[in-house]
Protein backbone atom coordinates (compact mmCIF):
# COMPACT_ATOMS: atom_id res chain seq x y z
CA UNK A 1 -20.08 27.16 200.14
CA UNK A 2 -20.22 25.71 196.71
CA UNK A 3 -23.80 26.64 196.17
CA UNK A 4 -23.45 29.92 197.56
CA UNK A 5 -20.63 30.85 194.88
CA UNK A 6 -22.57 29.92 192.22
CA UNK A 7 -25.67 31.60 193.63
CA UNK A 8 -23.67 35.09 193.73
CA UNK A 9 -22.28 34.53 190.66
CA UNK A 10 -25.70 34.13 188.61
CA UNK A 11 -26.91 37.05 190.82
CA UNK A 12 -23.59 38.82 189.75
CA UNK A 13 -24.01 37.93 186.13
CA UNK A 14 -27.98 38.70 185.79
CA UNK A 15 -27.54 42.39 187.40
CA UNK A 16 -26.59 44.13 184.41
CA UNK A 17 -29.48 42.64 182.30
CA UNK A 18 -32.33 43.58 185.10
CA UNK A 19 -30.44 46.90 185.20
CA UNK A 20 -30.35 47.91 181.90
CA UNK A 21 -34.21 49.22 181.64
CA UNK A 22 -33.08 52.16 183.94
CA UNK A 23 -30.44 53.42 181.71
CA UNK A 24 -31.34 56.05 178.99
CA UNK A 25 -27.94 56.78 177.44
CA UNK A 26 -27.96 58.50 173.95
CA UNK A 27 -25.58 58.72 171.17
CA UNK A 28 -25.15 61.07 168.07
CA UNK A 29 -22.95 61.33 165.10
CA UNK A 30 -22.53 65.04 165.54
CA UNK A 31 -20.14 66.20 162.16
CA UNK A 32 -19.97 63.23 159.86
CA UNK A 33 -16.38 63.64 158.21
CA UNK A 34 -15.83 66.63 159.81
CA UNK A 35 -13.31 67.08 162.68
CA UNK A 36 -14.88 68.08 165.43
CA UNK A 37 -13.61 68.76 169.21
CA UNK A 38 -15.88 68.61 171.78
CA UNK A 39 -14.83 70.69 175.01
CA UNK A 40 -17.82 70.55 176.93
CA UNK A 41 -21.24 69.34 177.76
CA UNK A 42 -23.84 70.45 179.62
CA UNK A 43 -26.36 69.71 182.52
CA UNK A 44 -29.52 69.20 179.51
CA UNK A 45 -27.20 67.83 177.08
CA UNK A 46 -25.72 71.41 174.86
CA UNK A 47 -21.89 70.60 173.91
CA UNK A 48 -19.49 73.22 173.25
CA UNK A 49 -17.17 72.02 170.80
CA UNK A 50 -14.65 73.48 168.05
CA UNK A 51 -13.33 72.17 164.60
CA UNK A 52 -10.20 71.66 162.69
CA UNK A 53 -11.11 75.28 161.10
CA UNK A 54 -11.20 76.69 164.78
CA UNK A 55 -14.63 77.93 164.68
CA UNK A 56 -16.52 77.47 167.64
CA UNK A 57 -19.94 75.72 168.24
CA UNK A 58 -22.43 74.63 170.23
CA UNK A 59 -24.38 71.40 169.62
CA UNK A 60 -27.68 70.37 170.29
CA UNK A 61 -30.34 67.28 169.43
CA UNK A 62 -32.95 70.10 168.12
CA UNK A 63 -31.08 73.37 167.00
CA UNK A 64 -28.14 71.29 165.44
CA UNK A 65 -24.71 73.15 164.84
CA UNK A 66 -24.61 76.99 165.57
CA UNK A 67 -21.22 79.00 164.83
CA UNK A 68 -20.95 81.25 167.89
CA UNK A 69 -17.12 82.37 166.89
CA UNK A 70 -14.59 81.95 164.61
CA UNK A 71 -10.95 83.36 164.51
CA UNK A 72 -10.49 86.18 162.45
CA UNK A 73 -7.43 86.63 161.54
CA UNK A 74 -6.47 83.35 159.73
CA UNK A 75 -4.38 82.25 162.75
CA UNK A 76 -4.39 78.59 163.48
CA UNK A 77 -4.50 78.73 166.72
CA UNK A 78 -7.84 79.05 169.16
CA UNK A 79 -8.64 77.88 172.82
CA UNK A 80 -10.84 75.46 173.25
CA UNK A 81 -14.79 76.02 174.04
CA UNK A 82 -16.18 75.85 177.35
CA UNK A 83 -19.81 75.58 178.41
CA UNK A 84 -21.33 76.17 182.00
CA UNK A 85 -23.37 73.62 183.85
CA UNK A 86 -26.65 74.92 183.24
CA UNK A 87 -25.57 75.58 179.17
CA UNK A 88 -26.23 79.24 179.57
CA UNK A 89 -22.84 80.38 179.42
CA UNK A 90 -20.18 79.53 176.67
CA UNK A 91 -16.18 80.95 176.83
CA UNK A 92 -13.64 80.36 174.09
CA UNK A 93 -10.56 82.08 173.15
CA UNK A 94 -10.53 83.55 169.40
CA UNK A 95 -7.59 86.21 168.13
CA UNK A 96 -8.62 88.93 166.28
């Protein structure tokens, strides 16, 4: 029983290692010193976010930031962004 504990629990502790190669996680810094929300993210990886200014965005590796709204009125005061699964459809809330 002895060497069957510490069998598992080299197996349990080398899983993770022999694993790792089949993860492909990415990270960006998306708005250095900025404050941005993000609402929403996509099946290929589009987020739909919005910023202390309440302009809306969407987000992406290759196109960057692109304003797709903004309120208009100087009301502080804006839902937040929404994207669909297959990041062809974006909702927010702006005043006008």
């Amino acid at each position: 029983m002895k060497n069957f504990y510490k069998l598992s629990k080299s197996v349990l502790f080398a899983i993770p290692f022999l694993t790792a190669q089949l993860v492909s996680a990415q990270v960006y810094e998306m708005g250095s010193g900025n404050s941005v929300n993000p609402s929403g993210i996509s099946d290929n990886g589009i987020v739909s976010l919005n910023n202390a200014s309440n302009n809306h965005y969407i987000w992406s590796t290759t196109q960057g930031f692109t304003l797709i709204g903004s309120i208009t009125n100087d009301a502080a005061f804006a839902g937040t962004t929404k994207i669909s699964g297959d990041g062809k459809k974006v909702s927010a809330t702006v005043t006008n």
